[in-house]
N, C-alpha and C. Protein backbone atom coordinates (compact mmCIF):
# COMPACT_ATOMS: atom_id res chain seq x y z
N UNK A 1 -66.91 75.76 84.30
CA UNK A 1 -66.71 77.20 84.22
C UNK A 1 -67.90 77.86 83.55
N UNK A 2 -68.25 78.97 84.05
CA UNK A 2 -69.31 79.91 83.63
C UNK A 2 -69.01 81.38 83.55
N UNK A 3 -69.17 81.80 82.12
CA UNK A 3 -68.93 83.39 81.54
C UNK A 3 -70.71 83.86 81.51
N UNK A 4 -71.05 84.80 82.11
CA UNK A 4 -72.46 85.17 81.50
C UNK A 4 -71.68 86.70 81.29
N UNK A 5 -72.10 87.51 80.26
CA UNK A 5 -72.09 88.57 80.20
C UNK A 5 -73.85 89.75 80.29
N UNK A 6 -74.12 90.64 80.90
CA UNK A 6 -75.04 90.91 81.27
C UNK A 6 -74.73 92.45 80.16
N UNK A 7 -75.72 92.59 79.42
CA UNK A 7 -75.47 93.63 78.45
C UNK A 7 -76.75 94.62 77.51
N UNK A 8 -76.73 95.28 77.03
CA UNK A 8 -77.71 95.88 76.14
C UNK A 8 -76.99 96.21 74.52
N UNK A 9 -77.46 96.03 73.45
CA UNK A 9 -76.79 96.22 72.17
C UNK A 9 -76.36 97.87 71.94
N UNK A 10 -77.03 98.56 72.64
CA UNK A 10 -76.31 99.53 72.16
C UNK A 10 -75.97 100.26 73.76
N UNK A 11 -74.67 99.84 73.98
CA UNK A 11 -73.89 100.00 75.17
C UNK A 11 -72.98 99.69 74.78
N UNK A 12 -71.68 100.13 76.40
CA UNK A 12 -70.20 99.72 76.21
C UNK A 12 -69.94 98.26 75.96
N UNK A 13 -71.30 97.55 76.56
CA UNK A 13 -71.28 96.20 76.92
C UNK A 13 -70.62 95.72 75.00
N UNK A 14 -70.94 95.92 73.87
CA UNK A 14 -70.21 95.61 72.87
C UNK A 14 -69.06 95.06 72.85
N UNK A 15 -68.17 96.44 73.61
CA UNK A 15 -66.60 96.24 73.43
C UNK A 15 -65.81 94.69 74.39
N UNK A 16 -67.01 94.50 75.54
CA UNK A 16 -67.05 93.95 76.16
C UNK A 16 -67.25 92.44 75.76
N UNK A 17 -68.23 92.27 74.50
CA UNK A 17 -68.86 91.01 73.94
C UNK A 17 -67.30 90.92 72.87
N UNK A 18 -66.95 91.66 72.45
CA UNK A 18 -65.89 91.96 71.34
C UNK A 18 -64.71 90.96 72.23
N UNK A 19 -64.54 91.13 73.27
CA UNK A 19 -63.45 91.16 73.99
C UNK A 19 -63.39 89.43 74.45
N UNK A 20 -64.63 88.83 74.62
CA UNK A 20 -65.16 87.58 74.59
C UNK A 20 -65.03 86.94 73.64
N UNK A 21 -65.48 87.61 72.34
CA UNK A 21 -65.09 86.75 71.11
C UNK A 21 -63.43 86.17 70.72
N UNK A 22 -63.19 87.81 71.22
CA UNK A 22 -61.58 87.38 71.00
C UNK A 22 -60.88 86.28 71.94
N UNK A 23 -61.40 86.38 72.94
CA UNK A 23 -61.29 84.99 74.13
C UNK A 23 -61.39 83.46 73.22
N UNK A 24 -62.66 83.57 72.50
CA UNK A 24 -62.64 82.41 72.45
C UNK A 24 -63.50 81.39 73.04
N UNK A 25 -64.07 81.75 74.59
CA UNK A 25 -64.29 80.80 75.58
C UNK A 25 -65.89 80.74 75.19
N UNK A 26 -66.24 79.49 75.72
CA UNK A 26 -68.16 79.66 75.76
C UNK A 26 -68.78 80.65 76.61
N UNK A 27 -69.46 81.59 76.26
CA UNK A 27 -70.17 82.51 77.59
C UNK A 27 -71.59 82.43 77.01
N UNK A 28 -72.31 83.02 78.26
CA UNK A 28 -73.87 83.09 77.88
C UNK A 28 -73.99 84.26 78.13
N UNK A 29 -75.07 85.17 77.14
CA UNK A 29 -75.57 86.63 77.13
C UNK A 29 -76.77 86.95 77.99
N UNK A 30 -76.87 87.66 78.83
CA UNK A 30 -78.71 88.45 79.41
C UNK A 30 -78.38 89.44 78.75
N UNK A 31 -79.56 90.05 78.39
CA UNK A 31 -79.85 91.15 77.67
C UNK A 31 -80.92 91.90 78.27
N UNK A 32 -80.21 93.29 78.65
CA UNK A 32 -81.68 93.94 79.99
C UNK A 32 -81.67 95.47 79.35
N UNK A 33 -82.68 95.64 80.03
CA UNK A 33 -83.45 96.48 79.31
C UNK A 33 -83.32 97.97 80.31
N UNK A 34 -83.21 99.12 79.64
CA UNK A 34 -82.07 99.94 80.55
C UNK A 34 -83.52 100.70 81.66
N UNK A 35 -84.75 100.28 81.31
CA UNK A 35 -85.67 101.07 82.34
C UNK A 35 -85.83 99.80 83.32
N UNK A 36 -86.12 98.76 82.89
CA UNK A 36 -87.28 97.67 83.83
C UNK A 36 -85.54 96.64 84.63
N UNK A 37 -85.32 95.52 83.34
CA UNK A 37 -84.72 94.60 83.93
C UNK A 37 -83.11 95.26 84.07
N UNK A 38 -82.97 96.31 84.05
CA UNK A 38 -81.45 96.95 84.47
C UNK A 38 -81.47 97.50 86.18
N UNK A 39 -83.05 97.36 86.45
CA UNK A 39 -83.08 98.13 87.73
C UNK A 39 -83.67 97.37 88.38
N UNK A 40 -83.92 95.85 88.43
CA UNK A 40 -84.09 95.37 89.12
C UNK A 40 -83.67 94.63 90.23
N UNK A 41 -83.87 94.07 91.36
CA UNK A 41 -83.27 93.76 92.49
C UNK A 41 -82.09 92.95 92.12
N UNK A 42 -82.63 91.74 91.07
CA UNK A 42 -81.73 90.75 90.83
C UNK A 42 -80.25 91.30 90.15
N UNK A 43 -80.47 91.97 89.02
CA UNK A 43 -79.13 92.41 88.30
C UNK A 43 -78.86 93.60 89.69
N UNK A 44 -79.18 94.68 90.22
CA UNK A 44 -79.17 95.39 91.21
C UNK A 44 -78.02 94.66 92.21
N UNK A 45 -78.67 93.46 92.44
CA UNK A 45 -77.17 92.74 93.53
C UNK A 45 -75.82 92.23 92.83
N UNK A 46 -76.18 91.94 91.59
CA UNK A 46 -74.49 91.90 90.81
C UNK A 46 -74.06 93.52 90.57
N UNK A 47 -74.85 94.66 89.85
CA UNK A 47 -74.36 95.78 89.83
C UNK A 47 -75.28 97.20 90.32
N UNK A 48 -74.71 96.90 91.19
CA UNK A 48 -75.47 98.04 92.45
C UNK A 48 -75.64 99.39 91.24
N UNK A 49 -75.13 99.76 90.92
CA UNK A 49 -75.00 100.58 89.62
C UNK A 49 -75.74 100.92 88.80
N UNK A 50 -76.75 99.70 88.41
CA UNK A 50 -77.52 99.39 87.65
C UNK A 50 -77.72 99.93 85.90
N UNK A 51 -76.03 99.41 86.03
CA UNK A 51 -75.86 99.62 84.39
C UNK A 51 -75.17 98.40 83.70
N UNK A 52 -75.00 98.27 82.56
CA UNK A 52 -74.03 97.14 82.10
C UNK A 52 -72.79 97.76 81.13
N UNK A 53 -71.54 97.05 80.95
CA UNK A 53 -71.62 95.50 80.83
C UNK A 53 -71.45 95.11 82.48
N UNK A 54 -71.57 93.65 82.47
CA UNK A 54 -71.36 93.32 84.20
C UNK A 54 -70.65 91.40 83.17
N UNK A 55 -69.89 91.12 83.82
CA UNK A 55 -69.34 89.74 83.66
C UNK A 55 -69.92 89.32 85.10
N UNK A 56 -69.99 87.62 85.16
CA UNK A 56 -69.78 87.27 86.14
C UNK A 56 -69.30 85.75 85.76
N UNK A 57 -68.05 85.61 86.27
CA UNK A 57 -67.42 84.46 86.29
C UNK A 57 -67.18 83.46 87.17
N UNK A 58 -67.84 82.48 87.49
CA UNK A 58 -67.80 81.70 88.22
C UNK A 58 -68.34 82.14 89.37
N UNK A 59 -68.86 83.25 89.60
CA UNK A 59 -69.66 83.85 90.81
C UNK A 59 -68.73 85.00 90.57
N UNK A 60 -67.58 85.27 90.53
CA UNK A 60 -66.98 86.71 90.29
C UNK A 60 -67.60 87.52 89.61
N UNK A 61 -67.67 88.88 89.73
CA UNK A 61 -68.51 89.75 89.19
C UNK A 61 -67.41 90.95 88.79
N UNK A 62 -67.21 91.50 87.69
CA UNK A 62 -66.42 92.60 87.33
C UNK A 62 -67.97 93.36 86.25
N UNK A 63 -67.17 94.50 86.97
CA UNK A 63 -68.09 95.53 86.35
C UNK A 63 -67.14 96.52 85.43
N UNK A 64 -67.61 97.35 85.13
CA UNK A 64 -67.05 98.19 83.91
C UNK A 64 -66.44 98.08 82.88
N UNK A 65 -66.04 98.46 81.35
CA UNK A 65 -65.95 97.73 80.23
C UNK A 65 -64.55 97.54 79.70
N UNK A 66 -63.36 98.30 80.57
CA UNK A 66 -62.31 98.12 80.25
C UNK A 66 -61.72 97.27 81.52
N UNK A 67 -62.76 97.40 82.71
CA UNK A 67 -61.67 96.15 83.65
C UNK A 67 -62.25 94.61 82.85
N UNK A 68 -63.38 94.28 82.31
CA UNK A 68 -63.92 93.07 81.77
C UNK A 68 -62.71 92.94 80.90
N UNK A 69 -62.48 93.70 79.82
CA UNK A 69 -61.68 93.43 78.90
C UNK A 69 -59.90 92.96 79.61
N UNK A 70 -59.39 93.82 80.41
CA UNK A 70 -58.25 93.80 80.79
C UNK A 70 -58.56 92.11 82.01
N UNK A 71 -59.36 92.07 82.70
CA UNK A 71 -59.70 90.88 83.46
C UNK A 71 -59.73 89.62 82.37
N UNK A 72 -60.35 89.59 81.62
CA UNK A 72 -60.17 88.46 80.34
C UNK A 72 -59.10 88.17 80.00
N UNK A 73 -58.20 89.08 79.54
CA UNK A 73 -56.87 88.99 78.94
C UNK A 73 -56.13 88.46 79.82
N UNK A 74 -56.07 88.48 81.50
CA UNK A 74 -54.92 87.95 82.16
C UNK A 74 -55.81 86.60 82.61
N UNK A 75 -56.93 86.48 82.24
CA UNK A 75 -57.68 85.00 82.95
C UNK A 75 -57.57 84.41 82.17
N UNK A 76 -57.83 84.44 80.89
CA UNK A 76 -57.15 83.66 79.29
C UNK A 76 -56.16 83.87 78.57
N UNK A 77 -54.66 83.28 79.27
CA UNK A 77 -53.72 84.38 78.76
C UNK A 77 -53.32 83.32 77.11
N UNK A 78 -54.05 82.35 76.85
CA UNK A 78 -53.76 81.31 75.84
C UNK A 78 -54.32 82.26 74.83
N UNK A 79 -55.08 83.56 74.79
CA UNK A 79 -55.79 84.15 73.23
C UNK A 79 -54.54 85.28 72.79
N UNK A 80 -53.46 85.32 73.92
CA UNK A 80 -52.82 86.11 73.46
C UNK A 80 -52.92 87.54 73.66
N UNK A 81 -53.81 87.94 74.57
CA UNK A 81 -54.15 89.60 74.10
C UNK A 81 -53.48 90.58 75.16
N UNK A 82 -52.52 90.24 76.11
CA UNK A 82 -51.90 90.82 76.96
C UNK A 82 -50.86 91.36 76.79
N UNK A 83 -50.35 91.32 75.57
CA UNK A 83 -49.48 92.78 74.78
C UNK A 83 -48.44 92.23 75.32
N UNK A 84 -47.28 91.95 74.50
CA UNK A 84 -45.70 92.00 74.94
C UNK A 84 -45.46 93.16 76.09
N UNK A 85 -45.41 94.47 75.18
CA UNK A 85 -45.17 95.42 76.22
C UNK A 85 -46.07 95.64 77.38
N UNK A 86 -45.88 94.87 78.63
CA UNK A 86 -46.81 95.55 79.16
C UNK A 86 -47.08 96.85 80.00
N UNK A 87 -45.82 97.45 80.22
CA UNK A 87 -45.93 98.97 80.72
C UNK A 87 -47.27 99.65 79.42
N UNK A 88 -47.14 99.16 78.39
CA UNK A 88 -47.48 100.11 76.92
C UNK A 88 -48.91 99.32 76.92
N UNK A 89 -49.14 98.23 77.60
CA UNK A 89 -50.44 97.24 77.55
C UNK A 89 -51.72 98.06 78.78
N UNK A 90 -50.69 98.58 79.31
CA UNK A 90 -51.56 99.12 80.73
C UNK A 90 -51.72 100.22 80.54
N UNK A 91 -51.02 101.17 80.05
CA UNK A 91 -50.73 102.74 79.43
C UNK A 91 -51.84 103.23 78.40
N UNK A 92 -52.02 102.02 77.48
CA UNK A 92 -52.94 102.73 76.62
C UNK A 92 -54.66 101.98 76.61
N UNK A 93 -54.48 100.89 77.98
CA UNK A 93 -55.89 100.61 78.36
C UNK A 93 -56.61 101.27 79.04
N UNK A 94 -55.69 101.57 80.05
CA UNK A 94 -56.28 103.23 81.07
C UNK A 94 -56.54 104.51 80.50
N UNK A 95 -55.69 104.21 79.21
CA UNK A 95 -56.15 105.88 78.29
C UNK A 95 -57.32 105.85 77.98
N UNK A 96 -57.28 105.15 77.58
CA UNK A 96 -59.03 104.25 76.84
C UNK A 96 -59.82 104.54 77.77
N UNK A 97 -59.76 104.18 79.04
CA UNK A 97 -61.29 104.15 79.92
C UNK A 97 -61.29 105.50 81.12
N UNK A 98 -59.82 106.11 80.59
CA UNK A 98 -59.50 107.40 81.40
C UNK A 98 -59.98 108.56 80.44
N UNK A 99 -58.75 109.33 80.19
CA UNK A 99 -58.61 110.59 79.32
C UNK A 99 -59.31 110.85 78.30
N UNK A 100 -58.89 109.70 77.33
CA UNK A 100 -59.74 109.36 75.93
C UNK A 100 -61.18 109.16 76.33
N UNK A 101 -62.21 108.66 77.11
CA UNK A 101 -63.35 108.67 77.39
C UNK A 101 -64.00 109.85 77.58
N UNK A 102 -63.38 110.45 78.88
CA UNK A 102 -63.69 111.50 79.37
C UNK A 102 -63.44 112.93 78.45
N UNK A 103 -62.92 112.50 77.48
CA UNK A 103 -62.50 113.49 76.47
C UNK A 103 -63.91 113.88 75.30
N UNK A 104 -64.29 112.23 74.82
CA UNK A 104 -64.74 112.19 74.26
C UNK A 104 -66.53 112.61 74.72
N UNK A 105 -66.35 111.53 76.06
CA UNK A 105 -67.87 112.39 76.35
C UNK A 105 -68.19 114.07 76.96
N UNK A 106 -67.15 114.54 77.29
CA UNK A 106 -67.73 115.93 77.43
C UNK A 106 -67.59 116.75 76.49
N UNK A 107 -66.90 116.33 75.40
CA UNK A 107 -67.00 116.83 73.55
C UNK A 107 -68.55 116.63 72.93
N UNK A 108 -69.22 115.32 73.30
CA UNK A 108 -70.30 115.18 72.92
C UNK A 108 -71.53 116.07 73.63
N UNK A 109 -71.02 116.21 75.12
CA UNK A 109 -72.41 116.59 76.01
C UNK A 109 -72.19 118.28 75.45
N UNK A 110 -71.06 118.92 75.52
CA UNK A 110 -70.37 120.49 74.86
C UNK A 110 -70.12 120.57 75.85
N UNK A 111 -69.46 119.90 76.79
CA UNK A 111 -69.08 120.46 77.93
C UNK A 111 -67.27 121.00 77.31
N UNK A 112 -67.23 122.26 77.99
CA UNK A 112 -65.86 123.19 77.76
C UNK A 112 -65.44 123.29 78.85
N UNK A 113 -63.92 122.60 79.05
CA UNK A 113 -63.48 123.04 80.33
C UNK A 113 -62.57 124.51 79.66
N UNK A 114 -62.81 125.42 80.65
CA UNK A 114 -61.68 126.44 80.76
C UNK A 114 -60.06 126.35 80.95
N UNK A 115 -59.36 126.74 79.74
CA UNK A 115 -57.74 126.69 79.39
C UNK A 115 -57.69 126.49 80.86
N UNK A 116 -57.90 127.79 81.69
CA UNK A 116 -56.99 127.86 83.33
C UNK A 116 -57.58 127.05 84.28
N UNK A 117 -58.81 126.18 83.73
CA UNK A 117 -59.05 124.94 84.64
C UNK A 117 -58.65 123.32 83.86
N UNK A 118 -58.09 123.08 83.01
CA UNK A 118 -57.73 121.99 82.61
C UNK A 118 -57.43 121.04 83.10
N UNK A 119 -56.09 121.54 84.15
CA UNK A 119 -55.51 120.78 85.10
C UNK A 119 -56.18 120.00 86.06
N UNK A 120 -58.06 120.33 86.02
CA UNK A 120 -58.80 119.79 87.04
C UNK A 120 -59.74 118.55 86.66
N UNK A 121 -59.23 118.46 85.14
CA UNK A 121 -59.42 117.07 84.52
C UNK A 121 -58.22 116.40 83.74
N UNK A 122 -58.68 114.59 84.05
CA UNK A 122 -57.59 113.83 83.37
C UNK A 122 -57.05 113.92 82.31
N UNK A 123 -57.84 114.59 81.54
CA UNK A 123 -57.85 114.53 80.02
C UNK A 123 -57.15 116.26 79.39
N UNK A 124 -56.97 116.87 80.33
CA UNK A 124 -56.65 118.22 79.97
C UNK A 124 -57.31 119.01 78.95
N UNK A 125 -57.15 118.56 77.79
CA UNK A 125 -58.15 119.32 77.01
C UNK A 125 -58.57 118.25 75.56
N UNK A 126 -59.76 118.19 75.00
CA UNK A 126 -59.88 117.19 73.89
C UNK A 126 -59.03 116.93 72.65
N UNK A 127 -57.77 118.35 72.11
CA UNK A 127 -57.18 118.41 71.35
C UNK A 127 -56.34 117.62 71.83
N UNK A 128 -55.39 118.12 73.30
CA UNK A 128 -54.28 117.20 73.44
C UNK A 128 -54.70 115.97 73.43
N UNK A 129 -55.60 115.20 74.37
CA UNK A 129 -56.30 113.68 74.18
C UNK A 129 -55.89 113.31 72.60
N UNK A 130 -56.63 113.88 71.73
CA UNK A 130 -56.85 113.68 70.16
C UNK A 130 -55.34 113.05 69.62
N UNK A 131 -54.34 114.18 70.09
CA UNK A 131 -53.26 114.84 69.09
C UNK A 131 -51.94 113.53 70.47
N UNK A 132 -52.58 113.42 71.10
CA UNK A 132 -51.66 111.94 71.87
C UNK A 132 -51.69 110.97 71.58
N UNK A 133 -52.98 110.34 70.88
CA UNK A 133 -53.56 109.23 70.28
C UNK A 133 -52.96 109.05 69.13
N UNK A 134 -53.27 110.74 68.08
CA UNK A 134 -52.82 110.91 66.81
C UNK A 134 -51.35 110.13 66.90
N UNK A 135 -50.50 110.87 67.56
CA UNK A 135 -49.09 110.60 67.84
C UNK A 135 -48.32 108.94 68.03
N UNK A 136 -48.97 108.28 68.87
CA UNK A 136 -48.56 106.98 68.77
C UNK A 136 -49.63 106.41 68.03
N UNK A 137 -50.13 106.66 67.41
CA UNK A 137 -50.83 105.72 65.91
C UNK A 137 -50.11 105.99 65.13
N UNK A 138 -49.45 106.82 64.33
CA UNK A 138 -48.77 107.35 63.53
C UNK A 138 -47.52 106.44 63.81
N UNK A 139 -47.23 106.60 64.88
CA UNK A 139 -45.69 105.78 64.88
C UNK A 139 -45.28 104.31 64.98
N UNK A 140 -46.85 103.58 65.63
CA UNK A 140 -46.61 101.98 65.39
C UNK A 140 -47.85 101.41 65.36
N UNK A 141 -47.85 100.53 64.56
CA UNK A 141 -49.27 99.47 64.29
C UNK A 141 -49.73 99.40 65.23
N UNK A 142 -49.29 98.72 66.11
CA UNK A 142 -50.07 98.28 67.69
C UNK A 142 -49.53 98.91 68.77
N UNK A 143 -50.40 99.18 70.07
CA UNK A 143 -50.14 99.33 70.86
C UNK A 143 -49.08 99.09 71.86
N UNK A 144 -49.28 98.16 72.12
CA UNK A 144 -48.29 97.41 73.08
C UNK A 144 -47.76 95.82 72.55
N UNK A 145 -47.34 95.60 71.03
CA UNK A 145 -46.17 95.18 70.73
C UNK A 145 -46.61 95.19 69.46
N UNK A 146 -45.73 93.89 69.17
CA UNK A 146 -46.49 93.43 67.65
C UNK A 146 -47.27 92.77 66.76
N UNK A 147 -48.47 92.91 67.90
CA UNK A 147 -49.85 92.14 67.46
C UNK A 147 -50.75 93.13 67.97
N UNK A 148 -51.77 92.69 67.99
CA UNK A 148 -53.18 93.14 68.25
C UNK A 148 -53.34 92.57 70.08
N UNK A 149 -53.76 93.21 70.85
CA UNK A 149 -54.01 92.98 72.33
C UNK A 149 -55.21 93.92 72.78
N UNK A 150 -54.95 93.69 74.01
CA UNK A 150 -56.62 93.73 74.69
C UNK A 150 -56.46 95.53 74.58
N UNK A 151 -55.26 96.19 74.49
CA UNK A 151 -55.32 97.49 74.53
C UNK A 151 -55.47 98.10 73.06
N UNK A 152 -55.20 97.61 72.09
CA UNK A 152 -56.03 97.91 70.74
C UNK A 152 -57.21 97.73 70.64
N UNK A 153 -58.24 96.98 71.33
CA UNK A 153 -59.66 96.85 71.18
C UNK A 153 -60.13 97.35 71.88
N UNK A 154 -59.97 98.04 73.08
CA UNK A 154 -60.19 98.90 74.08
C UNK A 154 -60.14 100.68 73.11
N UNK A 155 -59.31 101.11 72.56
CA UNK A 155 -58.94 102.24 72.22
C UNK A 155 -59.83 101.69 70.80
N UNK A 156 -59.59 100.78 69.63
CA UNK A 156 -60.17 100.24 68.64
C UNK A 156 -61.65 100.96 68.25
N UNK A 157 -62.10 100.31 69.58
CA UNK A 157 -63.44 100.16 69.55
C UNK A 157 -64.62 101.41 69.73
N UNK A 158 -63.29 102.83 71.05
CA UNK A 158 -63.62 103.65 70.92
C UNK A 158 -63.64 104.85 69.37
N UNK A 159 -62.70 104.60 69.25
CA UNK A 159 -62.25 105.16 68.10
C UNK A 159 -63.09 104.96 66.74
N UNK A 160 -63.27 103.52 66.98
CA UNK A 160 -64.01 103.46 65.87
C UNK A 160 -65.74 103.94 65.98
N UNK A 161 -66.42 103.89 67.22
CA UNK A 161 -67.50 104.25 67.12
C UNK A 161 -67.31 105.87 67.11
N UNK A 162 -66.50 106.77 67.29
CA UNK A 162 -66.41 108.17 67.39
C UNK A 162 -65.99 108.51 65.64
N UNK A 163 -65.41 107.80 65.11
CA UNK A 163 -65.63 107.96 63.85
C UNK A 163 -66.36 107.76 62.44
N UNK A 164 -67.66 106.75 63.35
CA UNK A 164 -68.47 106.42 62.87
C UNK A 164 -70.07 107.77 63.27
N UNK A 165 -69.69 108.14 64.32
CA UNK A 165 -70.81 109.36 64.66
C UNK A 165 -70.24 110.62 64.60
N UNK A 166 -69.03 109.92 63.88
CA UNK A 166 -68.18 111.99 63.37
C UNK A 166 -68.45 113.01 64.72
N UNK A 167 -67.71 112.26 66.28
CA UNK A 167 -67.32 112.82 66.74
C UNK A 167 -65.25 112.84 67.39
N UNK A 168 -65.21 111.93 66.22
CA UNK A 168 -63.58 112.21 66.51
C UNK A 168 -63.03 112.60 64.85
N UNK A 169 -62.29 113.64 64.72
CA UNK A 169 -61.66 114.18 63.83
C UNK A 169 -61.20 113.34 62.58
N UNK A 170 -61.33 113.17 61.69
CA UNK A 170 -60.55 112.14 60.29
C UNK A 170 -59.27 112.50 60.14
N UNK A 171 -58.33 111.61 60.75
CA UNK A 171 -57.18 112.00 60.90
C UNK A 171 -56.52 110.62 59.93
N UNK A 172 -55.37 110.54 59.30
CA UNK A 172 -55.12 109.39 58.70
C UNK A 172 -55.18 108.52 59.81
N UNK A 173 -54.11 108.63 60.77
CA UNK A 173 -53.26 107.56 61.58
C UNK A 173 -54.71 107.00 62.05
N UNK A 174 -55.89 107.63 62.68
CA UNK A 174 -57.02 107.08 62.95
C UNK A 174 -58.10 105.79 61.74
N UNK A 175 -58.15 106.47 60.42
CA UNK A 175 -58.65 105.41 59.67
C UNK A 175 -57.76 104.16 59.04
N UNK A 176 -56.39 104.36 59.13
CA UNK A 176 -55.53 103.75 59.19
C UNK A 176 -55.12 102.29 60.14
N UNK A 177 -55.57 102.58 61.37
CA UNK A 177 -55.65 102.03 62.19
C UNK A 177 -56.78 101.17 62.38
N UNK A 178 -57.96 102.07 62.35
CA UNK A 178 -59.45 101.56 62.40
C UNK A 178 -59.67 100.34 61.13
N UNK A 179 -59.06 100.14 59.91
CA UNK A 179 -59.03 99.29 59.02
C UNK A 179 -57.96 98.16 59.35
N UNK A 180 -56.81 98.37 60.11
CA UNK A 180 -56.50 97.13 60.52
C UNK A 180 -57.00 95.73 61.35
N UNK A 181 -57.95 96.96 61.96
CA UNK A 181 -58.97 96.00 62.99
C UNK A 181 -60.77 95.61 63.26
N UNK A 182 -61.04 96.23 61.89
CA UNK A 182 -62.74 96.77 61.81
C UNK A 182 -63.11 94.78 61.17
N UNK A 183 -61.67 94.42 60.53
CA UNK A 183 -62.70 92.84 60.00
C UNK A 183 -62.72 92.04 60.78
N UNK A 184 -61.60 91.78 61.98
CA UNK A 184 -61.27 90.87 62.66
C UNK A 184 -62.58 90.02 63.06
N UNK A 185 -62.62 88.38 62.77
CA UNK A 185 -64.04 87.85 62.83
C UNK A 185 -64.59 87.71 64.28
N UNK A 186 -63.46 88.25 65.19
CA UNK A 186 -63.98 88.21 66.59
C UNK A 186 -65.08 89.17 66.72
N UNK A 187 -64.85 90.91 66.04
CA UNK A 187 -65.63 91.92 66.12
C UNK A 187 -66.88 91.38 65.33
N UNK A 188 -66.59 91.30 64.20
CA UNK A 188 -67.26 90.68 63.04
C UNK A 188 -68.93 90.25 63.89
N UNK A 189 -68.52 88.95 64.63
CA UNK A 189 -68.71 88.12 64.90
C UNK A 189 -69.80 88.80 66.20
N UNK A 190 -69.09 89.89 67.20
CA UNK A 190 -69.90 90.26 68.34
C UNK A 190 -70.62 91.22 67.13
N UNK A 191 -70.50 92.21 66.64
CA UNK A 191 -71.31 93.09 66.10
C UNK A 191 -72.76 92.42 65.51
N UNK A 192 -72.19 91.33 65.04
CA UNK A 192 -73.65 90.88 64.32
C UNK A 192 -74.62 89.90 65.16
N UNK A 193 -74.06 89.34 66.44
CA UNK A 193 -74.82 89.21 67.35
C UNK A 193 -75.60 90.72 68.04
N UNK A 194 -74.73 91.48 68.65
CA UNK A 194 -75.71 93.03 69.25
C UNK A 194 -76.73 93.37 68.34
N UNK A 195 -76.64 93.13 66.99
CA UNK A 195 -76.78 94.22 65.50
C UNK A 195 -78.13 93.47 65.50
N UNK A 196 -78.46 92.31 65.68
CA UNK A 196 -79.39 90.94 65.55
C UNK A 196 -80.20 91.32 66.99
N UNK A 197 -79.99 91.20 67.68
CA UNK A 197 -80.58 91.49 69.04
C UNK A 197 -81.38 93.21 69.61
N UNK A 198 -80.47 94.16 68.65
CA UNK A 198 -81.43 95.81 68.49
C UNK A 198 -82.03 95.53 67.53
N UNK A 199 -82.00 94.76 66.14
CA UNK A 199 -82.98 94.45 65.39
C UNK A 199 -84.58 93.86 65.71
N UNK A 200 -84.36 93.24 67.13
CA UNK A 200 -85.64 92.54 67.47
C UNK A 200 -86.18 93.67 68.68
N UNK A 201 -85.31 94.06 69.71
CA UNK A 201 -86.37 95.04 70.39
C UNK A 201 -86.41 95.89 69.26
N UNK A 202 -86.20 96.23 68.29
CA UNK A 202 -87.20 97.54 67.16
C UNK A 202 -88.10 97.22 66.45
N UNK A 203 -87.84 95.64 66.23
CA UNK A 203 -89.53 95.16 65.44
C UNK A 203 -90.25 95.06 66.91
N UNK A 204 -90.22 94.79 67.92
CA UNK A 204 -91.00 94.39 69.23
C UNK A 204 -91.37 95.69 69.62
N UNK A 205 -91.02 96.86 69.36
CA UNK A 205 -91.42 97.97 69.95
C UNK A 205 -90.78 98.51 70.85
């Protein structure tokens, strides 16, 4: 068996390496570079796209950073991360790479949708996104049961980098949450690999 993950340190590809650790399994890292080796022919035929993260497993190729994560969890179901509940496992992984995303990046770019056009995005407006999240954090530890699963590190991970660049609100239920899961040695563990790897392209130039 072969995991390569294809990634850059400061990308989604993280949540993605995060999501590996928590696996468990042996994988190997490329690390490309978002002008030269992201656009080249070779990564080009795994992700026409020419962005990362990109898995490729055994010749399978999944692209984007919440199907990698949700694809892991049902291919290794021995790490546990597929949530008891799974109506509530699928509910708040799609929030993650739906509403909550799209929320968050057109908050960052200032994009304003108009009250009477809301309805023409997933996310309706960034407060409700916010104040939905707020709402079931507040009311249970985890997501989708009573552990930690692939849909807490999915939402986790966003959350935590938006509160680390103070673009999501300091709400308790948010730092509350974000401290149940910021030591886990799986994160631990990917962060200081990425953290090690932007350390060297910045001494390299």
């Amino acid at each position: 068996m072969t995991l390569t993950l294809y990634t850059h340190p400061m990308s989604r590809g993280r949540t993605a390496r995060w999501m590996l650790e928590e696996v468990g399994e042996a994988y190997q890292t490329v690390y490309l570079d978002y002008r030269t080796t992201m656009k080249a022919p070779d990564y080009l035929a795994i992700n026409p796209m020419g962005k990362v993260p990109a898995l490729v497993h055994d010749g399978r190729v999944v692209t984007e950073g919440t199907a990698i994560v949700a694809y892991l969890a049902e291919t290794f179901p021995k790490a546990g991360l597929m949530g008891q509940d799974r109506a509530a496992h699928y509910r708040w992984l799609f929030f993650g790479a739906g509403p909550f995303e799209a929320a968050m990046v057109n908050k960052g770019l200032g994009v304003e949708v108009p009250p009477e056009k809301s309805g023409f995005v997933g996310y309706g407006s960034f407060d409700r996104t916010i104040d939905a999240l707020d709402q079931v954090l507040s009311a249970r530890e985890w997501l989708a049961g009573d552990g930690f699963s692939a849909a807490d590190l999915v939402i986790g991970a966003q959350l935590g980098y938006g509160m680390m660049f103070g673009s999501l609100p300091q709400r308790p239920a948010f730092a509350a949450y974000w401290d149940r899961i910021k030591d886990r040695p799986a994160r631990l563990r990917a962060a200081a690999a990425d953290d090690a790897e932007l350390a060297r392209i910045k001494a390299n130039g």
